[in-house]
PDB file of N, CA and C in Angstrom:
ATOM      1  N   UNK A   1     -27.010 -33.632 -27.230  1.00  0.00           N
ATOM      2  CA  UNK A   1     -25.948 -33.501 -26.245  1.00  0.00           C
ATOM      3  C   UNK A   1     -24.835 -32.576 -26.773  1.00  0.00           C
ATOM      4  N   UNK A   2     -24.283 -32.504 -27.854  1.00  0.00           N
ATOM      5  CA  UNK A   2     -23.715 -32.057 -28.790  1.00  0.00           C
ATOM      6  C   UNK A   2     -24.281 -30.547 -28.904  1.00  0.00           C
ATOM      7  N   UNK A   3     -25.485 -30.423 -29.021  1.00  0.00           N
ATOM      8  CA  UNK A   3     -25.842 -28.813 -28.982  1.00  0.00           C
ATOM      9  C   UNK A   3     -25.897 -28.157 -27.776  1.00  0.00           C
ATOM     10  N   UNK A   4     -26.007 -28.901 -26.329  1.00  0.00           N
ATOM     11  CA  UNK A   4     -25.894 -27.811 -25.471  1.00  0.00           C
ATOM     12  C   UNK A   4     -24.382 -28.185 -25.124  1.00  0.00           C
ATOM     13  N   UNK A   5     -23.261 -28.828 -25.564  1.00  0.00           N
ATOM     14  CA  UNK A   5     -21.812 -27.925 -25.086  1.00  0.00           C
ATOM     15  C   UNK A   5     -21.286 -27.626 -26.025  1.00  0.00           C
ATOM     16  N   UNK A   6     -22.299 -26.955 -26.878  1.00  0.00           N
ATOM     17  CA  UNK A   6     -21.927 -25.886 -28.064  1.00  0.00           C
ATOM     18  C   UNK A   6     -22.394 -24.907 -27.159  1.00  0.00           C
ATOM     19  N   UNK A   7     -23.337 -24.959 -26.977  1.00  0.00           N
ATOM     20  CA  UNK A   7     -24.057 -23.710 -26.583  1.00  0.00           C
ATOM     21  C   UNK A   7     -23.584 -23.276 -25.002  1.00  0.00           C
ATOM     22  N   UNK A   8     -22.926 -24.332 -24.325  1.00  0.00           N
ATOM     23  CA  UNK A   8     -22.519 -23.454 -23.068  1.00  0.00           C
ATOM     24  C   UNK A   8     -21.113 -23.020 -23.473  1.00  0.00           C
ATOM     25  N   UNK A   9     -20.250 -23.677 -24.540  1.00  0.00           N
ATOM     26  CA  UNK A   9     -19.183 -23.406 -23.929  1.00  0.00           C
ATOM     27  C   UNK A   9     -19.176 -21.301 -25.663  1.00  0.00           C
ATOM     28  N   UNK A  10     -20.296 -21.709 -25.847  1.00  0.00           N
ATOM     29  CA  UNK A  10     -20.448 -20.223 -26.760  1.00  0.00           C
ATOM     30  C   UNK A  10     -20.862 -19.711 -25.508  1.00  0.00           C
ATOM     31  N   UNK A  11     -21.411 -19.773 -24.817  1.00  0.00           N
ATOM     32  CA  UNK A  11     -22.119 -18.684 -23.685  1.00  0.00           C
ATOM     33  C   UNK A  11     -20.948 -18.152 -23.091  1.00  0.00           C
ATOM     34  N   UNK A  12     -19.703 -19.589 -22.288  1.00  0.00           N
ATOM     35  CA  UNK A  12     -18.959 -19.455 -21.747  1.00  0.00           C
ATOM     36  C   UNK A  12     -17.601 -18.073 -22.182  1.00  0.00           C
ATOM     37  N   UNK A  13     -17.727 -18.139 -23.643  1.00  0.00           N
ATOM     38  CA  UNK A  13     -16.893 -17.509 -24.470  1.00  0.00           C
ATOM     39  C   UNK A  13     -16.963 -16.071 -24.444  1.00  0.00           C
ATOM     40  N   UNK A  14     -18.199 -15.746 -24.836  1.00  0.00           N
ATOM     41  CA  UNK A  14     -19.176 -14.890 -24.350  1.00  0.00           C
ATOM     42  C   UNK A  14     -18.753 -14.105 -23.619  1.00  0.00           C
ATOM     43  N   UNK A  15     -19.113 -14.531 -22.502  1.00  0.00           N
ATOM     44  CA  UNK A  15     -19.121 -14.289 -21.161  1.00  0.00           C
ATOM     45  C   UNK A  15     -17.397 -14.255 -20.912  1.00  0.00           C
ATOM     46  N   UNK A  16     -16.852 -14.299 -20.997  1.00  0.00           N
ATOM     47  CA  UNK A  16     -15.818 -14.434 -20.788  1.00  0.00           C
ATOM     48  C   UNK A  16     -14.701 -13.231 -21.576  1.00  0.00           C
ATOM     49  N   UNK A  17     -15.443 -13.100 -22.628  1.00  0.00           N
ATOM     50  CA  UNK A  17     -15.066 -11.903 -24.063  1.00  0.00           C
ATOM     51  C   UNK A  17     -15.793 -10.463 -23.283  1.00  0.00           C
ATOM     52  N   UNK A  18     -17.020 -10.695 -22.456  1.00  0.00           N
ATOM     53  CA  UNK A  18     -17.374  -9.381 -21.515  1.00  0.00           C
ATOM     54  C   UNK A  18     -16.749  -9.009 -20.334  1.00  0.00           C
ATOM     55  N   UNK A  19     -16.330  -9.779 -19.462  1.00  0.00           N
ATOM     56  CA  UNK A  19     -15.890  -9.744 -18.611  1.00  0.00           C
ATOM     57  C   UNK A  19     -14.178  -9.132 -18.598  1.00  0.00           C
ATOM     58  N   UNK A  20     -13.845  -9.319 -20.088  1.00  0.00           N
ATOM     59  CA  UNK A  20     -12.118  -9.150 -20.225  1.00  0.00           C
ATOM     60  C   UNK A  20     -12.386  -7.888 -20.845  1.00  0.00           C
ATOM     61  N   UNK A  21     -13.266  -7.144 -21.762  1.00  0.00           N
ATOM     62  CA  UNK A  21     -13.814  -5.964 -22.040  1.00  0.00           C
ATOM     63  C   UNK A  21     -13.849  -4.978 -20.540  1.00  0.00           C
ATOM     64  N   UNK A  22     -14.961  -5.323 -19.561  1.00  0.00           N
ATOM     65  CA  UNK A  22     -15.444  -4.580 -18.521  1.00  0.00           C
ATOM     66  C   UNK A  22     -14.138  -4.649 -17.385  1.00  0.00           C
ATOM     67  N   UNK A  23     -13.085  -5.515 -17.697  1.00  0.00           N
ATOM     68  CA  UNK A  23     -11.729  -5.398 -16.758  1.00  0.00           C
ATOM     69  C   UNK A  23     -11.282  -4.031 -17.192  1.00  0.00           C
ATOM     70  N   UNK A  24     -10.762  -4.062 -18.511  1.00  0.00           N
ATOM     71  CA  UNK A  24     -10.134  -2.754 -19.152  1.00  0.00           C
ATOM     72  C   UNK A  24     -11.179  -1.456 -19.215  1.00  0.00           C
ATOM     73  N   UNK A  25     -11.921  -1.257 -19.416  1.00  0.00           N
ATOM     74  CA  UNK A  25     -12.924  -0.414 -19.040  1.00  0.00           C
ATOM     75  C   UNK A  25     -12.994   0.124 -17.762  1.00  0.00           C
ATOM     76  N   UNK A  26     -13.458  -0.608 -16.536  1.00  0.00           N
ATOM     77  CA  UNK A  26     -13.046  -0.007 -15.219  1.00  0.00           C
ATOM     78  C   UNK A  26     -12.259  -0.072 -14.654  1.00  0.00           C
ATOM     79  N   UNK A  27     -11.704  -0.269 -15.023  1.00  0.00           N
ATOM     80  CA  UNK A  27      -9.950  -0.763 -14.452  1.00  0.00           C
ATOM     81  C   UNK A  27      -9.631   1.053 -13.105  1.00  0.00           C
ATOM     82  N   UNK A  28      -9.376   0.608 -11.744  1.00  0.00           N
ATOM     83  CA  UNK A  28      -9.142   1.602 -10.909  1.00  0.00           C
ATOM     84  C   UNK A  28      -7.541   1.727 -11.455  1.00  0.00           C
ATOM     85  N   UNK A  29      -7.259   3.011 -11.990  1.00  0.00           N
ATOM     86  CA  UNK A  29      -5.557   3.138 -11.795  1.00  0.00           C
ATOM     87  C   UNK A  29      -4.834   3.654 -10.482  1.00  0.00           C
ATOM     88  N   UNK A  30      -3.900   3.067 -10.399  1.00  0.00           N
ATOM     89  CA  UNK A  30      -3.408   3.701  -8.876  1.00  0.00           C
ATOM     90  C   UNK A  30      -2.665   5.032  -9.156  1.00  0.00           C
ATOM     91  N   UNK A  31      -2.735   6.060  -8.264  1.00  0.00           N
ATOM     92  CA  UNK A  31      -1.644   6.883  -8.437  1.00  0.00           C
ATOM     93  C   UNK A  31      -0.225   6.540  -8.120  1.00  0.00           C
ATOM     94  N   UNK A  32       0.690   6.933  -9.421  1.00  0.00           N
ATOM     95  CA  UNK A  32       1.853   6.488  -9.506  1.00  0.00           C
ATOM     96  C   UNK A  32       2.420   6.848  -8.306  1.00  0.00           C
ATOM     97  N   UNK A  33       2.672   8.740  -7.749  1.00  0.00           N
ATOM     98  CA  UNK A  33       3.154   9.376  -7.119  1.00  0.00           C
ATOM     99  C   UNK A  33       3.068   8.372  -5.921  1.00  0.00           C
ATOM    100  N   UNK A  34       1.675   8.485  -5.378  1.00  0.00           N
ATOM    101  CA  UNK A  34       1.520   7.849  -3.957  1.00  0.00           C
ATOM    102  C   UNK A  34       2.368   6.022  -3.864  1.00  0.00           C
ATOM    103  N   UNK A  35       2.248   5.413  -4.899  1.00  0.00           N
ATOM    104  CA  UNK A  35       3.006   4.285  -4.964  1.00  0.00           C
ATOM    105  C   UNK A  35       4.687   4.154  -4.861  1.00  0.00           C
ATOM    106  N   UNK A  36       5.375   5.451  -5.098  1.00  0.00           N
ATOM    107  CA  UNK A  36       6.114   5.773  -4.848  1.00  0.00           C
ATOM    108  C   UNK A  36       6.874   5.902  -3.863  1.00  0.00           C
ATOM    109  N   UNK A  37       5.639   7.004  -3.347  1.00  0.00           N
ATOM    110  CA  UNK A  37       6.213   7.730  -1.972  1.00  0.00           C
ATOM    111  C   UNK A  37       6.022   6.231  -0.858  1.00  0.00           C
ATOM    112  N   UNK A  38       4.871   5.126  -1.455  1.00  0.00           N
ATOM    113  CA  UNK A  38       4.797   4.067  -0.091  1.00  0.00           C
ATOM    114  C   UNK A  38       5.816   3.304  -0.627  1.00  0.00           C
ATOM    115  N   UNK A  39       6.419   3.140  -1.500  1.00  0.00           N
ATOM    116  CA  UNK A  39       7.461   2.231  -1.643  1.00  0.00           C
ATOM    117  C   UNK A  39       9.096   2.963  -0.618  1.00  0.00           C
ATOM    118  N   UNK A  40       9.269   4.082  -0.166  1.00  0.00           N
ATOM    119  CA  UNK A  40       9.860   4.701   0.713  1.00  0.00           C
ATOM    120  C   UNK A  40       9.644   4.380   1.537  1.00  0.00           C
ATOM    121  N   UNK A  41       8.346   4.260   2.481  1.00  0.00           N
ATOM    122  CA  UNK A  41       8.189   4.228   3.849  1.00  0.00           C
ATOM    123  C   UNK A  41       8.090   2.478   3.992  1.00  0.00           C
ATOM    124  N   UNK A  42       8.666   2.910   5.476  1.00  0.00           N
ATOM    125  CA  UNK A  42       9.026   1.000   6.083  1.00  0.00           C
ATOM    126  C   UNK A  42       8.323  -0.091   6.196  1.00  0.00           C
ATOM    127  N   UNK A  43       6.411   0.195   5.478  1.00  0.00           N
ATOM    128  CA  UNK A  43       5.552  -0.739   6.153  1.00  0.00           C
ATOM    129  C   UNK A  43       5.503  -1.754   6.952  1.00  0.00           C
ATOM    130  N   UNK A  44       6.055  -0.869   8.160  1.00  0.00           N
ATOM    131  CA  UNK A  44       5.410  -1.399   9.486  1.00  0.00           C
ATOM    132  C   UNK A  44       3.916  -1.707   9.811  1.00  0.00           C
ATOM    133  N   UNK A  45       3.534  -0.642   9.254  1.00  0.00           N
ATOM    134  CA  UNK A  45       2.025  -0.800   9.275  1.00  0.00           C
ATOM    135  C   UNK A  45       1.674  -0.358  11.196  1.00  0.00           C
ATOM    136  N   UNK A  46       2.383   0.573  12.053  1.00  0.00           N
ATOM    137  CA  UNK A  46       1.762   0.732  13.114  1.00  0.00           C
ATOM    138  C   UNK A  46       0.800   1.445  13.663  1.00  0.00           C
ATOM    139  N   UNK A  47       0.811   2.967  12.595  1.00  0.00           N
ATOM    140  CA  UNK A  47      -0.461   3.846  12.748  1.00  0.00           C
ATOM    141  C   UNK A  47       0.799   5.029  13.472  1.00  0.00           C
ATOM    142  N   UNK A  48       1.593   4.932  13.999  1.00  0.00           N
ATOM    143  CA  UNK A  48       2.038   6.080  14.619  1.00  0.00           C
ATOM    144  C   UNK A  48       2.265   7.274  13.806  1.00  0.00           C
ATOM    145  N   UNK A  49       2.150   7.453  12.375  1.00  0.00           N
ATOM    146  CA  UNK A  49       2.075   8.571  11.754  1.00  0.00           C
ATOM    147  C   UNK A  49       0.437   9.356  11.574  1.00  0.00           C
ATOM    148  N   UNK A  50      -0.986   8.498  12.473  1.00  0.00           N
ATOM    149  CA  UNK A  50      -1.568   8.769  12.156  1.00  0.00           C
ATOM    150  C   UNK A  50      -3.182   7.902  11.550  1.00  0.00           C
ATOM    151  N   UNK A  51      -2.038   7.382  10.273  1.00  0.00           N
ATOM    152  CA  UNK A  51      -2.773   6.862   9.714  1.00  0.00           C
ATOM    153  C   UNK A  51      -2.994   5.429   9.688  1.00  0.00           C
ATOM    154  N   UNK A  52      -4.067   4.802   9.177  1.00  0.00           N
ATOM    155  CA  UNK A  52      -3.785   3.103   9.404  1.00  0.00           C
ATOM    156  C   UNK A  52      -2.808   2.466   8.701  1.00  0.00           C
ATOM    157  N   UNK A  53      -2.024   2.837   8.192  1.00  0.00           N
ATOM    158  CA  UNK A  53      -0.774   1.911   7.383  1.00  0.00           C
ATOM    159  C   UNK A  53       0.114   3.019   6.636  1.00  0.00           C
ATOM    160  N   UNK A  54       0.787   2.110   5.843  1.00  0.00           N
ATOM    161  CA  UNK A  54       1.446   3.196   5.180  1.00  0.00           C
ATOM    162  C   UNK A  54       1.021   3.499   3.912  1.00  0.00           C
ATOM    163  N   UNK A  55       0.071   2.551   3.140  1.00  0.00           N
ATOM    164  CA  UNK A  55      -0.329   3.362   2.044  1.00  0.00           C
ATOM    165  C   UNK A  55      -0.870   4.187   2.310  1.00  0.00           C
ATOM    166  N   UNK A  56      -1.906   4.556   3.356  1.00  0.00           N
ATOM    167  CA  UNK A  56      -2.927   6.004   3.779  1.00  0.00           C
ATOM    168  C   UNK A  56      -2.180   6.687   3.952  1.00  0.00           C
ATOM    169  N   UNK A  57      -1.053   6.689   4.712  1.00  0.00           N
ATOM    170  CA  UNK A  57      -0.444   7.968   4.829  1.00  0.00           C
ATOM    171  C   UNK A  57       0.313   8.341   3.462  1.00  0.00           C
ATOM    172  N   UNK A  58       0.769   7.605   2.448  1.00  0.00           N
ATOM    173  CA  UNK A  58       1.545   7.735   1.044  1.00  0.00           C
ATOM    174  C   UNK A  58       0.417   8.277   0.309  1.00  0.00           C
ATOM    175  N   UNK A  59      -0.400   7.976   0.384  1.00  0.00           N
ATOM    176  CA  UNK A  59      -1.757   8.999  -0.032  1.00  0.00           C
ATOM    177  C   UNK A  59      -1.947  10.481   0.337  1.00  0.00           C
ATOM    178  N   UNK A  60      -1.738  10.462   1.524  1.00  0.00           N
ATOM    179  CA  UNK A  60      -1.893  11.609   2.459  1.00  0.00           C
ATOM    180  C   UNK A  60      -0.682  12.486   1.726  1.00  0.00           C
ATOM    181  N   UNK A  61       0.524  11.998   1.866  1.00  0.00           N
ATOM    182  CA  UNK A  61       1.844  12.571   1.875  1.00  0.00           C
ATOM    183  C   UNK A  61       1.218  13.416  -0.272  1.00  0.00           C
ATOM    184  N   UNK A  62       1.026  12.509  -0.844  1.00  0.00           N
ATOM    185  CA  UNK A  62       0.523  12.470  -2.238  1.00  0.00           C
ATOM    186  C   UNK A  62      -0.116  13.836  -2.445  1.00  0.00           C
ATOM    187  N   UNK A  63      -1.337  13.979  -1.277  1.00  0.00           N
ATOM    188  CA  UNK A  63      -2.410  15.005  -1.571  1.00  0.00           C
ATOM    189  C   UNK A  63      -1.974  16.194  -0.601  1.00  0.00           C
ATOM    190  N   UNK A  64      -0.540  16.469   0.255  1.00  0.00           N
ATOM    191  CA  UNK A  64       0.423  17.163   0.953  1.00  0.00           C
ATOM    192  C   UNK A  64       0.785  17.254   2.122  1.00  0.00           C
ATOM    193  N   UNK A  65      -0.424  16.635   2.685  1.00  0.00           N
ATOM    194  CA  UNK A  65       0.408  15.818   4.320  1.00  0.00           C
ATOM    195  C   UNK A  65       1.951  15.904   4.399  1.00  0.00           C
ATOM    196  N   UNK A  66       2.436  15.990   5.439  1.00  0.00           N
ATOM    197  CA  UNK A  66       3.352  16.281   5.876  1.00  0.00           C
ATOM    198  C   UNK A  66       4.428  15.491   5.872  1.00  0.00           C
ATOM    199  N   UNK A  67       5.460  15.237   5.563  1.00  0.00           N
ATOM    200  CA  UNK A  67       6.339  13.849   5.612  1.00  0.00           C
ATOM    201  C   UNK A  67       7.231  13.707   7.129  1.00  0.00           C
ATOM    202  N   UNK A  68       6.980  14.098   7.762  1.00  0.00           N
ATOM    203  CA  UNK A  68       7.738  14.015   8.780  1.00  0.00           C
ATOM    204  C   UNK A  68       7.216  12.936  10.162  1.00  0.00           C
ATOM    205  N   UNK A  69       6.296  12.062   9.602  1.00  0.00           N
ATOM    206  CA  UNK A  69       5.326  11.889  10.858  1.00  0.00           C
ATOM    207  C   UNK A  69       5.375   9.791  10.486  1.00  0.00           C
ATOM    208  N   UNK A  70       6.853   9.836  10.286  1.00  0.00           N
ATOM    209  CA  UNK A  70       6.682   8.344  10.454  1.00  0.00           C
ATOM    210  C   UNK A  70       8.054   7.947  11.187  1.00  0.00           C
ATOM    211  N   UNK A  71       7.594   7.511  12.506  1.00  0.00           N
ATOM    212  CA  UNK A  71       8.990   7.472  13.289  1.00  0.00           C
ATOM    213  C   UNK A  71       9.950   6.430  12.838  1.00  0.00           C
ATOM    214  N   UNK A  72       9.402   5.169  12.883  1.00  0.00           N
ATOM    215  CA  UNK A  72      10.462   4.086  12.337  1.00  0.00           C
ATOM    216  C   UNK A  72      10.610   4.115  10.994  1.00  0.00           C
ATOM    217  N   UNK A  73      10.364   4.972  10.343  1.00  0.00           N
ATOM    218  CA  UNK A  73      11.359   5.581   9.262  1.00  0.00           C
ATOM    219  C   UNK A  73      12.176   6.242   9.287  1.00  0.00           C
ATOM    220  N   UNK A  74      12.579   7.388  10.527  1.00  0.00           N
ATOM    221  CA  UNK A  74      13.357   7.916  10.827  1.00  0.00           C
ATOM    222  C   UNK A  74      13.770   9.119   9.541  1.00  0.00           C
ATOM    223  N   UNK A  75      15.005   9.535  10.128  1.00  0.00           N
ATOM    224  CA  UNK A  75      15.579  10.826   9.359  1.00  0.00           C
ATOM    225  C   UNK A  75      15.816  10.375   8.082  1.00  0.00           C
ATOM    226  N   UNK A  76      16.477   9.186   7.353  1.00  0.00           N
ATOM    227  CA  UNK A  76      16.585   8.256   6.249  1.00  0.00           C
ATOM    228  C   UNK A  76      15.515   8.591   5.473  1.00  0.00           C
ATOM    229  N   UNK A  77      13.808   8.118   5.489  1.00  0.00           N
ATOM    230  CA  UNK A  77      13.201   8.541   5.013  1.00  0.00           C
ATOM    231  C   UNK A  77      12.297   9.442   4.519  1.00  0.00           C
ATOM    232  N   UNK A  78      12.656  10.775   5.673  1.00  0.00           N
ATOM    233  CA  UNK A  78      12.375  11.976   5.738  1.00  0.00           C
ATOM    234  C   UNK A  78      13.416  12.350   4.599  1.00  0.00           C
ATOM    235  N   UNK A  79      14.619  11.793   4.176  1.00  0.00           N
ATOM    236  CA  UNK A  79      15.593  12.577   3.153  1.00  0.00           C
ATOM    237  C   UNK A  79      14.759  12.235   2.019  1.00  0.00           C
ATOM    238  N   UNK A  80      14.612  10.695   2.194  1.00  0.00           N
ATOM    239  CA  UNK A  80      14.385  10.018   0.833  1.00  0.00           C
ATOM    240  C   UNK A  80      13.016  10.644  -0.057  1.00  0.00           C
ATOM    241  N   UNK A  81      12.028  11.291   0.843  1.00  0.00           N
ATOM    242  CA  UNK A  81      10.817  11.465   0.877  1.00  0.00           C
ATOM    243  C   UNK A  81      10.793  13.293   0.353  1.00  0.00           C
ATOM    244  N   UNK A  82      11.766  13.898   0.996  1.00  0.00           N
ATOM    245  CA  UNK A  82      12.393  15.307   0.625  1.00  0.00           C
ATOM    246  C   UNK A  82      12.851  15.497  -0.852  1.00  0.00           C
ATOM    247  N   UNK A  83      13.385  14.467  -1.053  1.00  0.00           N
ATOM    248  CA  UNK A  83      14.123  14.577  -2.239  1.00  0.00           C
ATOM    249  C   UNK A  83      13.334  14.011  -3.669  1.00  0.00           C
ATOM    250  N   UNK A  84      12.272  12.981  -3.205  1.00  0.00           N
ATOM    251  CA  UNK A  84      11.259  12.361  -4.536  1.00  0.00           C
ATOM    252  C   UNK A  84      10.497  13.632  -4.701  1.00  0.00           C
ATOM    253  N   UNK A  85       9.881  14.482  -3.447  1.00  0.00           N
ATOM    254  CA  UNK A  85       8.986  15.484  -3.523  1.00  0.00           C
ATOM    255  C   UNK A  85       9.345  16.985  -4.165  1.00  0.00           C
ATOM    256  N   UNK A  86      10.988  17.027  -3.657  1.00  0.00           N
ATOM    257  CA  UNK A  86      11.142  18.382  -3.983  1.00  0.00           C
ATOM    258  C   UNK A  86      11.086  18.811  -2.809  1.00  0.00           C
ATOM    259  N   UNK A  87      10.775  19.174  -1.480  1.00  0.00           N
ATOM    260  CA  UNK A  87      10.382  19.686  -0.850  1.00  0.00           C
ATOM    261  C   UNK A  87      11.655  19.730   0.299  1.00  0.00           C
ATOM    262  N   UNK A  88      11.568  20.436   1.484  1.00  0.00           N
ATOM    263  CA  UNK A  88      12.965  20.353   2.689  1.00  0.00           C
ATOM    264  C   UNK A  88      12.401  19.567   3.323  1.00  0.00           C
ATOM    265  N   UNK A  89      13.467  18.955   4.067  1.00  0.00           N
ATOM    266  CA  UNK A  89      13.266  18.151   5.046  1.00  0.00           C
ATOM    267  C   UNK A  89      12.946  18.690   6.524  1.00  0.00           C
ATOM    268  N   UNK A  90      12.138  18.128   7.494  1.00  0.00           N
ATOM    269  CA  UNK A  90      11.122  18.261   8.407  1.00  0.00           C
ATOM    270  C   UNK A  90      11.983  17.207   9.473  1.00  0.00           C
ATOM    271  N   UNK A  91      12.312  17.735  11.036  1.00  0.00           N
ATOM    272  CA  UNK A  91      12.651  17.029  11.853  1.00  0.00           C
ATOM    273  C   UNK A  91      11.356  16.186  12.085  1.00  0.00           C
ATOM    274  N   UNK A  92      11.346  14.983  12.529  1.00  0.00           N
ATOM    275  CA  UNK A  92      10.768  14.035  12.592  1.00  0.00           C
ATOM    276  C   UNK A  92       9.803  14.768  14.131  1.00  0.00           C
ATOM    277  N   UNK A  93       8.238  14.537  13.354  1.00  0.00           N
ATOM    278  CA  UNK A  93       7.435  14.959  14.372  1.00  0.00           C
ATOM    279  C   UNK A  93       6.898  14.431  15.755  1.00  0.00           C
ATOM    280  N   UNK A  94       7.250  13.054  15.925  1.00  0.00           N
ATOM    281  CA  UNK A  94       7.817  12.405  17.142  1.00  0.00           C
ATOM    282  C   UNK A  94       9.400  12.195  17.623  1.00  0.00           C
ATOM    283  N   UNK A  95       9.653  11.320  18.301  1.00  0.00           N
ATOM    284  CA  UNK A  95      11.081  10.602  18.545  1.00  0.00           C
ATOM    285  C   UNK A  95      11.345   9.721  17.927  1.00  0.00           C
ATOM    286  N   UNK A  96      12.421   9.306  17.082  1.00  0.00           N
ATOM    287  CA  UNK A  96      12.513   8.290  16.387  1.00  0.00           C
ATOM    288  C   UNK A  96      12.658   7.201  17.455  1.00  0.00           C
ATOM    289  N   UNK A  97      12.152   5.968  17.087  1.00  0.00           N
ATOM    290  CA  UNK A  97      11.797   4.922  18.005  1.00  0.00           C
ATOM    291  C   UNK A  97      13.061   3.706  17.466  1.00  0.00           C
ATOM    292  N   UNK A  98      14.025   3.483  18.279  1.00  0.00           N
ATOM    293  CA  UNK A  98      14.768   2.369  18.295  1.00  0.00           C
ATOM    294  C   UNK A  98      14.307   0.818  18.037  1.00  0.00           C
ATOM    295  N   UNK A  99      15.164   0.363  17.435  1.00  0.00           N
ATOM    296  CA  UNK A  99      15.009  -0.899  16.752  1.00  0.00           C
ATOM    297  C   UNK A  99      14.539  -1.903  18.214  1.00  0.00           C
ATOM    298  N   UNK A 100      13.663  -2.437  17.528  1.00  0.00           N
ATOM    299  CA  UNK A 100      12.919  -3.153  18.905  1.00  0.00           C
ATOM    300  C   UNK A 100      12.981  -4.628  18.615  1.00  0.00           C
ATOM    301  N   UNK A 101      13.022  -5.665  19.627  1.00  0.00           N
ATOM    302  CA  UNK A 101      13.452  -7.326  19.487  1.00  0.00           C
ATOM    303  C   UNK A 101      11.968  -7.717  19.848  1.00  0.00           C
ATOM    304  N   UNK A 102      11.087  -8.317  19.282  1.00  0.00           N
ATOM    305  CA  UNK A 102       9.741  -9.537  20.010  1.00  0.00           C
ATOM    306  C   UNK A 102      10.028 -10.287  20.217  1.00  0.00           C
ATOM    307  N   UNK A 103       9.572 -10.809  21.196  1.00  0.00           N
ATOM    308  CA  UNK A 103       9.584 -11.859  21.820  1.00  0.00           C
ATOM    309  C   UNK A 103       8.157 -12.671  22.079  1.00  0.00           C
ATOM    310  N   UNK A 104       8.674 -14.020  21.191  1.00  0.00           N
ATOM    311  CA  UNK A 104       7.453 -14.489  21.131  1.00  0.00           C
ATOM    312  C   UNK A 104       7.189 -15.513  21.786  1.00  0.00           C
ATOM    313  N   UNK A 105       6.302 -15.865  22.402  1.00  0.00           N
ATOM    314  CA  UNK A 105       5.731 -17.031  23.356  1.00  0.00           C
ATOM    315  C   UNK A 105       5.049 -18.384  22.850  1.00  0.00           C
ATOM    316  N   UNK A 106       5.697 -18.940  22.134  1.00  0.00           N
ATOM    317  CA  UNK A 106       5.670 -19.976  21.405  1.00  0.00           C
ATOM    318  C   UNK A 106       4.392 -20.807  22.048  1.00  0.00           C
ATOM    319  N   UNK A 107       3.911 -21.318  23.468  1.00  0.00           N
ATOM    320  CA  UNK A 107       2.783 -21.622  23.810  1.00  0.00           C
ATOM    321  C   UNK A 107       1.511 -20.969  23.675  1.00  0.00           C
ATOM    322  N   UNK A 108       1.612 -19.272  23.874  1.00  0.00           N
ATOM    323  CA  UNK A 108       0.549 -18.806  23.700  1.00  0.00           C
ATOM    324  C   UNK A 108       0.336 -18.323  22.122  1.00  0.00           C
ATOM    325  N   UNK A 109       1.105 -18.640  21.012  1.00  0.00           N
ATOM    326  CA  UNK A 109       0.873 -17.993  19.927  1.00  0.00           C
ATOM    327  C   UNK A 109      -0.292 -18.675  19.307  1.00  0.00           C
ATOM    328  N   UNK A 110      -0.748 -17.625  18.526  1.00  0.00           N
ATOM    329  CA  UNK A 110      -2.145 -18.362  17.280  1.00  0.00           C
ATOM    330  C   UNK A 110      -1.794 -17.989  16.278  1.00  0.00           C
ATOM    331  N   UNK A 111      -0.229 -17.250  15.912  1.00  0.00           N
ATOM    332  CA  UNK A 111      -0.024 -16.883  14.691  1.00  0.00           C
ATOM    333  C   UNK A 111      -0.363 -15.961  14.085  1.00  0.00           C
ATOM    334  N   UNK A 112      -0.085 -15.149  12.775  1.00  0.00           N
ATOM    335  CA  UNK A 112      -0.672 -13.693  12.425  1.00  0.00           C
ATOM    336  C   UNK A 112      -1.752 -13.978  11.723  1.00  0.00           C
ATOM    337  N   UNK A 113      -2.634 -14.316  12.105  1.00  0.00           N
ATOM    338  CA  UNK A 113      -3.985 -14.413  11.758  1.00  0.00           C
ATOM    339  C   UNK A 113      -4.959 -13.369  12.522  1.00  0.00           C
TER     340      UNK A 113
END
């Protein structure tokens, strides 16, 4: 009894000594830049710049996409976004969209699921 929880918890060890190896080994790094530039934008997450959220487009913006194409970020983050990049600022390629109130229907909700 004694030799097999030697032997699982050596396997366990093991196994466990590979797995913390093959973390650091493939480890995906994020690009700093693009983490950046999404820490600027408002994640709303609506798509109106395009893309499905705002990290895709902080990606986009990363690899030179355009910064001008997120409305409820408005002119604010067109500066903020001008100025991390280096680059001029771009009138906003829609209308900036006013602060909006929901209204939620407390009977029909299922929640953000």
């Amino acid at each position: 009894m004694l030799a097999a929880v030697l032997a699982v918890t050596g396997l366990a060890l093991a196994l466990g000594v590979l797995l913390s190896w093959a973390a650091g080994r493939f480890r995906v790094r994020g690009d700093p830049l693009s983490e950046r530039i999404d820490a600027l934008l408002p994640q709303t997450q609506c798509g109106q710049c395009g893309y499905p959220g705002c990290k895709p487009y902080a990606e986009g913006i990363a690899k030179g996409e355009a910064i001008n194409k997120c409305p409820p970020g408005g002119d604010a983050t067109i500066h903020a976004l001008a100025q991390l990049l280096d680059v001029p600022e771009l009138p906003l390629e829609l209308p900036a969209v006013p602060p909006q109130i929901a209204l939620i229907r407390e009977a029909e909700c299922i929640g953000c699921t």
